[in-house]
N, C-alpha and C. Protein backbone atom coordinates (compact mmCIF):
# COMPACT_ATOMS: atom_id res chain seq x y z
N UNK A 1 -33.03 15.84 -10.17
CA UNK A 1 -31.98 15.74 -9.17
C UNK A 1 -32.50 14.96 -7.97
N UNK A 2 -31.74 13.84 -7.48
CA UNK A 2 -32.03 12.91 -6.35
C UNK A 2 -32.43 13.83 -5.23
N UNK A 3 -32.64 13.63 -4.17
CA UNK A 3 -32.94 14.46 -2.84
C UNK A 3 -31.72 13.69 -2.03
N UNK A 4 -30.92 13.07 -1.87
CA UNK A 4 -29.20 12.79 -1.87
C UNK A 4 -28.58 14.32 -2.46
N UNK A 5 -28.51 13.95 -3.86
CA UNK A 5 -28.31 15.62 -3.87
C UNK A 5 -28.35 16.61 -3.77
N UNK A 6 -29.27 17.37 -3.54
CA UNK A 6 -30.27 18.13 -2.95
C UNK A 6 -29.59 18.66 -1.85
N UNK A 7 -29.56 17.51 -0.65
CA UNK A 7 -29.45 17.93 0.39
C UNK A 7 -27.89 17.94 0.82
N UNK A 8 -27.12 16.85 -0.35
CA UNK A 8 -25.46 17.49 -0.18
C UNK A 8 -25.43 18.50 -0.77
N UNK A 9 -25.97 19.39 -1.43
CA UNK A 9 -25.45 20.56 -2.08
C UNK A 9 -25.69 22.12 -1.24
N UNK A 10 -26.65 21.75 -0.36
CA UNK A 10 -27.08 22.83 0.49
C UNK A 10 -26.36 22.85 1.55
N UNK A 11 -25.75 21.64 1.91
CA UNK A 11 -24.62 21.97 2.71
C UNK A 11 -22.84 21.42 2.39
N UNK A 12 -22.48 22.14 1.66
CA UNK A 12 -20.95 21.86 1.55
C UNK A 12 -19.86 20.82 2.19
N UNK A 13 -20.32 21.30 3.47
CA UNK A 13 -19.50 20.34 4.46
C UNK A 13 -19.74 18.91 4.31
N UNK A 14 -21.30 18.62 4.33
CA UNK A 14 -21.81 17.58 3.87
C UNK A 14 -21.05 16.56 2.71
N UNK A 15 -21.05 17.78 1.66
CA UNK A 15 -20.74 17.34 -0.09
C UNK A 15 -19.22 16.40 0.32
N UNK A 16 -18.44 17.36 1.08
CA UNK A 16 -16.85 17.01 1.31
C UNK A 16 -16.83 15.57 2.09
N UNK A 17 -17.16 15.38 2.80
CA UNK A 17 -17.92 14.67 3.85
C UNK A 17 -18.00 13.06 2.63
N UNK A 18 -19.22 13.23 2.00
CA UNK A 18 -19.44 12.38 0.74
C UNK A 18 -18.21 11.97 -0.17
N UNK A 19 -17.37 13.30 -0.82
CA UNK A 19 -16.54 12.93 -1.39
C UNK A 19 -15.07 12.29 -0.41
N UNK A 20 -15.33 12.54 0.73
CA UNK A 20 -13.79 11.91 1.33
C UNK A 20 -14.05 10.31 1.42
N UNK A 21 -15.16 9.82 2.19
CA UNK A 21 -15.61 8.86 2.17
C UNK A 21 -15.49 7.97 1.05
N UNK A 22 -16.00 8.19 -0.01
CA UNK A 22 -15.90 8.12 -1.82
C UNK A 22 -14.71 7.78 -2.07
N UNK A 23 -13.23 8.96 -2.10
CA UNK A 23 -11.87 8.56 -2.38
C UNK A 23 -11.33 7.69 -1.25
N UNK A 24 -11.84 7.25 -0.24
CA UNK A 24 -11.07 6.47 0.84
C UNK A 24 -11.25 5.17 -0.44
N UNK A 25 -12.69 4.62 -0.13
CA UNK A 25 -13.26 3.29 -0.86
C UNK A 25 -12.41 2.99 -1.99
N UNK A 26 -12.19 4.02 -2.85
CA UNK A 26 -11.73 3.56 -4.33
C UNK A 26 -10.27 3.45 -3.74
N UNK A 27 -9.67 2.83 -4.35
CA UNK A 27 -8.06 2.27 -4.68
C UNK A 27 -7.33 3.19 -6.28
N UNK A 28 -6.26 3.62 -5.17
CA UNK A 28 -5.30 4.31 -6.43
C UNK A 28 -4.93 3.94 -7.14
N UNK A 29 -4.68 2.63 -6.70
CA UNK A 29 -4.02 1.52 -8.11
C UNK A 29 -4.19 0.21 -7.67
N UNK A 30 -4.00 -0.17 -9.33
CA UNK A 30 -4.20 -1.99 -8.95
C UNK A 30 -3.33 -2.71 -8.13
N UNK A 31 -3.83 -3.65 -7.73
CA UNK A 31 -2.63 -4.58 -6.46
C UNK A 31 -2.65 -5.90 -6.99
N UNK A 32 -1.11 -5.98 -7.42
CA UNK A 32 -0.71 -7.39 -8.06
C UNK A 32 -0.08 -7.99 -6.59
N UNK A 33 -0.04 -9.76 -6.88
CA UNK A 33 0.42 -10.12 -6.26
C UNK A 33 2.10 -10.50 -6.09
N UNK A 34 2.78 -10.44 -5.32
CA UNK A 34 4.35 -10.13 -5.17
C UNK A 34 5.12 -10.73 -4.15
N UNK A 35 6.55 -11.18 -4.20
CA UNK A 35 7.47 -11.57 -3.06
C UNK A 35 8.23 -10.87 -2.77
N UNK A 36 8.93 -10.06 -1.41
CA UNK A 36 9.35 -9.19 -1.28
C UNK A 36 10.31 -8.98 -0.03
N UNK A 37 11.48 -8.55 -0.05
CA UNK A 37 11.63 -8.77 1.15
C UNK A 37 12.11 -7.66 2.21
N UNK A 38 11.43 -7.85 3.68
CA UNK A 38 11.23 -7.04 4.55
C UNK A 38 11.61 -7.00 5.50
N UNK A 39 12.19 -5.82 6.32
CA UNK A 39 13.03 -5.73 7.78
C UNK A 39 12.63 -4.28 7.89
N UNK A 40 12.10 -4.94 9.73
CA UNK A 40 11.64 -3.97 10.61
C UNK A 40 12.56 -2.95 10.98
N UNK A 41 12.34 -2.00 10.68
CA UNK A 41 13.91 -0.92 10.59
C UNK A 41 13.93 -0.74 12.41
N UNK A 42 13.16 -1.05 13.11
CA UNK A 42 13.48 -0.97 14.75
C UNK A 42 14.01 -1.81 15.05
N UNK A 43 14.04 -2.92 14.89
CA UNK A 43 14.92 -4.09 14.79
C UNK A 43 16.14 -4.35 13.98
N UNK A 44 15.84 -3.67 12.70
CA UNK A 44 17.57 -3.99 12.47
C UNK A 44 17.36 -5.54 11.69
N UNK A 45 18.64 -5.83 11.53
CA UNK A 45 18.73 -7.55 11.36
C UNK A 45 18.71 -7.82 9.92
N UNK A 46 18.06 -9.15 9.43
CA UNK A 46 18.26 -9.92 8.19
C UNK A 46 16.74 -9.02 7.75
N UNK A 47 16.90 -9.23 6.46
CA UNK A 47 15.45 -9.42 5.51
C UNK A 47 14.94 -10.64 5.61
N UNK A 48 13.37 -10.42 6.23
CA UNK A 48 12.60 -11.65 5.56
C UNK A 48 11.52 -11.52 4.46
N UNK A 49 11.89 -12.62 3.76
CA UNK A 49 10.86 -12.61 2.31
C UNK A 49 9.69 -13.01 2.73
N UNK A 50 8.52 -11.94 2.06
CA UNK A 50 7.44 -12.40 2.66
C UNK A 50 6.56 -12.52 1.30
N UNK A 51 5.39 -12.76 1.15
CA UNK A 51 4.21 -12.62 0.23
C UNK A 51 2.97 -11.91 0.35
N UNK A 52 3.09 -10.99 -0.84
CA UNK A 52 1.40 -10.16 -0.47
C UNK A 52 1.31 -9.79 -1.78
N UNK A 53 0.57 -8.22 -1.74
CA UNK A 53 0.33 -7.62 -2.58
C UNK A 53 1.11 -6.34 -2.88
N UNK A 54 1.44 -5.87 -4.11
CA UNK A 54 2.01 -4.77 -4.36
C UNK A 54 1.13 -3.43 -4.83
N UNK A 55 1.04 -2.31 -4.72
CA UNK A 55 0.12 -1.34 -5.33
C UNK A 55 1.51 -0.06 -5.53
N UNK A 56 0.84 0.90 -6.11
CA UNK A 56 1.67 2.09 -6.56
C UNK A 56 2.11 2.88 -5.02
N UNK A 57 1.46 2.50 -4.44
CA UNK A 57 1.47 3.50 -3.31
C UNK A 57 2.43 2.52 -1.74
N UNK A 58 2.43 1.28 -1.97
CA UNK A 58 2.68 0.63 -0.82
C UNK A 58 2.66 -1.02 -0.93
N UNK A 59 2.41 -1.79 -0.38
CA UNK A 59 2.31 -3.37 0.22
C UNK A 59 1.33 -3.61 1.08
N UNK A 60 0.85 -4.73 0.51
CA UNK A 60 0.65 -5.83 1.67
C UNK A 60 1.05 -7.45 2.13
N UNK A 61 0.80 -7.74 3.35
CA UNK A 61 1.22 -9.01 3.81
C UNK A 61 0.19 -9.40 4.75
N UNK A 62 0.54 -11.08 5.20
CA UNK A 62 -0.21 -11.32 6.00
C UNK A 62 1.26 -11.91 7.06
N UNK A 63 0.98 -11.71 8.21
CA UNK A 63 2.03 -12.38 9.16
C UNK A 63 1.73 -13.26 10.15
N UNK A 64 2.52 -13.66 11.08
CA UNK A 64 1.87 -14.47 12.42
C UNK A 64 2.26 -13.32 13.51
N UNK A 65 3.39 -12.54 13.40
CA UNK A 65 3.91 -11.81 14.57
C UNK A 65 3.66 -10.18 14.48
N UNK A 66 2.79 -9.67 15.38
CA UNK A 66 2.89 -8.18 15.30
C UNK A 66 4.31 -7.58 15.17
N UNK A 67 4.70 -5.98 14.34
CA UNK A 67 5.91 -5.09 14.06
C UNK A 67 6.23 -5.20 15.97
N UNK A 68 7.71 -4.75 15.92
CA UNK A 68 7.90 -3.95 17.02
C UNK A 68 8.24 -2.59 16.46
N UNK A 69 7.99 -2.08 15.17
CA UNK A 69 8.06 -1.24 14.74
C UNK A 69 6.78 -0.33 14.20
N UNK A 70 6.54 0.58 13.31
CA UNK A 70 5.73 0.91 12.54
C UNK A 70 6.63 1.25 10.93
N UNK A 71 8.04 1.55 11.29
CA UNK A 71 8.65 1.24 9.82
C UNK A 71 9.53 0.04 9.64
N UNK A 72 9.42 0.14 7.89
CA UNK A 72 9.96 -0.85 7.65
C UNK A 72 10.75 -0.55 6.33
N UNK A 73 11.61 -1.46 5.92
CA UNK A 73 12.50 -1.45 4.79
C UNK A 73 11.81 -2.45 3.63
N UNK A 74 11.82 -2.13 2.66
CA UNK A 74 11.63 -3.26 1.35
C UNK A 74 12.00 -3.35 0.31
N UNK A 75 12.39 -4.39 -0.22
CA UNK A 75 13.01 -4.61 -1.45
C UNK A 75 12.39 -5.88 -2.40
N UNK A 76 12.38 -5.66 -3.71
CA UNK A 76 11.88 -6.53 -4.24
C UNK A 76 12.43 -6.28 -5.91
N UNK A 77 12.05 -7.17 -6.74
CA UNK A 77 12.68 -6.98 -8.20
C UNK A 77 11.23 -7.17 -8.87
N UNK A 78 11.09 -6.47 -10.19
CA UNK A 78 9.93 -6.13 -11.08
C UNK A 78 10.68 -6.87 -12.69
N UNK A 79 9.97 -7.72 -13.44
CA UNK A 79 9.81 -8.26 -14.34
C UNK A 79 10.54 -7.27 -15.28
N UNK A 80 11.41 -7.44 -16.12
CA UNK A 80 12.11 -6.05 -16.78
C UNK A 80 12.64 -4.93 -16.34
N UNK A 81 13.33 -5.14 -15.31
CA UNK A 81 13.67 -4.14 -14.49
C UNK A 81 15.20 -4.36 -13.79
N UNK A 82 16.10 -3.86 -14.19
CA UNK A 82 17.36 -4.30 -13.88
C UNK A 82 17.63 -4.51 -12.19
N UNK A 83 17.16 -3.15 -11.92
CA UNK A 83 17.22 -2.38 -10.38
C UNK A 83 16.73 -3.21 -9.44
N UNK A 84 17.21 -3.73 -8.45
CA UNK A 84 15.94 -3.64 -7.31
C UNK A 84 15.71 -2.99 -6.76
N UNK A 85 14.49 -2.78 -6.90
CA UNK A 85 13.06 -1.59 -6.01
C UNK A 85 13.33 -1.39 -4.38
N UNK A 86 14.04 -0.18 -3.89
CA UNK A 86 14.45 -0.14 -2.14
C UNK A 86 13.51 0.86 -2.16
N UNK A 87 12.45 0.28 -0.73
CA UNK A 87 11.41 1.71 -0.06
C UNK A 87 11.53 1.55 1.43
N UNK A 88 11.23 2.53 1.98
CA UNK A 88 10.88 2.40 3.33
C UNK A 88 9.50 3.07 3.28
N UNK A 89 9.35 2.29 4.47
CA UNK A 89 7.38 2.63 4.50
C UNK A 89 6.80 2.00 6.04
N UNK A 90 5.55 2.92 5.80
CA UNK A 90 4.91 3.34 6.88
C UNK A 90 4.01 2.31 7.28
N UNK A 91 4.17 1.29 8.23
CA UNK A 91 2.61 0.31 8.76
C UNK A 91 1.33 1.43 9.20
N UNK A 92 0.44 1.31 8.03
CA UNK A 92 -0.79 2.28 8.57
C UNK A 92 -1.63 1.47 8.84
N UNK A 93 -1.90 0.05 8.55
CA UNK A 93 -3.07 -0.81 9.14
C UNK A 93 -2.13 -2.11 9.51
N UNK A 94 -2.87 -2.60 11.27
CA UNK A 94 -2.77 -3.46 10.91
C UNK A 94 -4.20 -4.19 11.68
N UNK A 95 -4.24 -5.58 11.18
CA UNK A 95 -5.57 -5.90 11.61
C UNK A 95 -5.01 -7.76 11.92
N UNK A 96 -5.86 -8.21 13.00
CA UNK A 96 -5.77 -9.39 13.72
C UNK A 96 -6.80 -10.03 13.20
N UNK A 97 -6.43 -11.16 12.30
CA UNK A 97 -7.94 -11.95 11.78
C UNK A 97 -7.44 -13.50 12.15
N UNK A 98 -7.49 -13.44 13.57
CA UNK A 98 -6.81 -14.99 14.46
C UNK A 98 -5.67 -15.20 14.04
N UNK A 99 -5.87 -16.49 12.91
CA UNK A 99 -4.70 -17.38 12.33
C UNK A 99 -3.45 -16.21 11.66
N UNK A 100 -4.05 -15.12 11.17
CA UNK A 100 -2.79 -14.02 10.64
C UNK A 100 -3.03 -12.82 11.34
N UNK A 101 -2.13 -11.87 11.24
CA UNK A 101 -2.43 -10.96 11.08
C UNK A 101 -2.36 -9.77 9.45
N UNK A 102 -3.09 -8.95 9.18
CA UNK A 102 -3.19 -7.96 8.09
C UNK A 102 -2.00 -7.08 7.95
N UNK A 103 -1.01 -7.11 7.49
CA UNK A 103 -0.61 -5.27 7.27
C UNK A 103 -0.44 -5.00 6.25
N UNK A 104 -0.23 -3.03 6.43
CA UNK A 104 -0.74 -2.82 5.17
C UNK A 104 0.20 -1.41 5.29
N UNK A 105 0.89 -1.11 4.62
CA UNK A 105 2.53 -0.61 4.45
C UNK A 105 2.10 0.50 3.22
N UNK A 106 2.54 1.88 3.50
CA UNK A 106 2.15 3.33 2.86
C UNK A 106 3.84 3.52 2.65
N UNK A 107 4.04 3.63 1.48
CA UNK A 107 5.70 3.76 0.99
C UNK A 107 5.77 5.01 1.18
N UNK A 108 6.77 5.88 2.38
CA UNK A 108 7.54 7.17 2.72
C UNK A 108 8.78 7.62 2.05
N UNK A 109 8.93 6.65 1.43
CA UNK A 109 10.50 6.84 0.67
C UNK A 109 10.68 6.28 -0.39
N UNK A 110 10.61 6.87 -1.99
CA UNK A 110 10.85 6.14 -3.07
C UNK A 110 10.99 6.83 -3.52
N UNK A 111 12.29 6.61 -4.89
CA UNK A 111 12.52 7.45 -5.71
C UNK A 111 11.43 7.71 -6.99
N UNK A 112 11.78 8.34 -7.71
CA UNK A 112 10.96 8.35 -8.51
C UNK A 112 10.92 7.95 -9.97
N UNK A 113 12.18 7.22 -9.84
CA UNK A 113 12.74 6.62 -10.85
C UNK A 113 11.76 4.99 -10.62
N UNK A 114 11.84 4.52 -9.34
CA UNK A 114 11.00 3.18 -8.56
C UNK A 114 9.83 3.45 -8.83
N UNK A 115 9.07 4.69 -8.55
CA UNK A 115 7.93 4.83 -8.50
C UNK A 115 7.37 4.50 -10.15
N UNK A 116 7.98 5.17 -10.98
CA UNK A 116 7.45 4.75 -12.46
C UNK A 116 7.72 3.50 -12.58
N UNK A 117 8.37 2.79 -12.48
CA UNK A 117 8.90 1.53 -12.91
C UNK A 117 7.79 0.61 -12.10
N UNK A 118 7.01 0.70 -11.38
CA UNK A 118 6.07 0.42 -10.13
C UNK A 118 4.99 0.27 -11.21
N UNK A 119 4.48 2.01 -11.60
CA UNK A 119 3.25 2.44 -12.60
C UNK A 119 3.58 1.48 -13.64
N UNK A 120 4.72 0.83 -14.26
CA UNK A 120 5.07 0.61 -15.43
C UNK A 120 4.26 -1.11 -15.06
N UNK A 121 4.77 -1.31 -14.53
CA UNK A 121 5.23 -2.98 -14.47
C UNK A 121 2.86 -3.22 -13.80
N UNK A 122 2.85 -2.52 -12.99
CA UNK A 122 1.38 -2.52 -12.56
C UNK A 122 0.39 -2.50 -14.09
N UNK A 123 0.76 -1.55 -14.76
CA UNK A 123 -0.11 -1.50 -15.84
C UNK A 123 -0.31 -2.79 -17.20
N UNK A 124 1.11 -2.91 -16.67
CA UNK A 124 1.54 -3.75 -17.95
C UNK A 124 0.81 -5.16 -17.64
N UNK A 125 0.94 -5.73 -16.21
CA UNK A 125 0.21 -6.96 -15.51
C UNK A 125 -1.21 -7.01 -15.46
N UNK A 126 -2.17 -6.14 -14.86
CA UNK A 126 -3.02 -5.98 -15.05
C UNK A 126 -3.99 -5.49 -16.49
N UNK A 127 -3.20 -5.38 -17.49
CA UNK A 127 -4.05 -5.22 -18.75
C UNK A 127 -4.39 -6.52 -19.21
């Protein structure tokens, strides 16, 4: 047994500590890339189509203009899929890298009919 281990096991808090850290790093699911389109639900207004990434859990994009919001509306269509996909979701990151900015969108509202069809279409791309 490592002395890493050792010394997470003698203290618990520690161990938890290790494992939260651990599940942050890993990713719940794969992130395909996607077009989608989005309106700041504080604002109101048109959808704009943007480009990022899709995962089981949420979106990403890159923008030029910070939210005046933290939610947002989205819609998008999946390869075999009659429906289009409606979520609302949560801006939990965003990050300023000059020329863009990062965000990164935690879906609060999806059915669960969307949500499989999400798992479906993710698995099927990435194999």
């Amino acid at each position: 047994m490592s002395d890493r281990r050792k010394s997470t096991t003698k203290n618990p808090d520690v161990a938890k500590s290790d494992r939260r850290i651990k599940d942050d790093e890993r990713r719940d699911s794969p992130r395909v890339p996607m077009k989608f389109l989005l309106r700041d639900m504080t604002e109101g207004g048109s959808y704009v189509e943007r480009e990022g990434d899709l995962s089981l859990g949420g979106i990403y994009w890159k923008g030029k203009y910070p939210p005046h919001g933290t939610d947002v509306e989205v819609r998008f269509r999946l390869a075999g899929v009659t429906k289009e996909i409606r979520a609302k979701g949560e801006i939990i990151r965003v990050m300023d890298r000059g020329n863009n900015i990062d965000f990164h969108v935690r879906f609060v509202e999806l059915d669960v009919s969307s949500e499989l069809a999400i798992a479906k279409y993710l698995d099927e791309v990435t194999r």
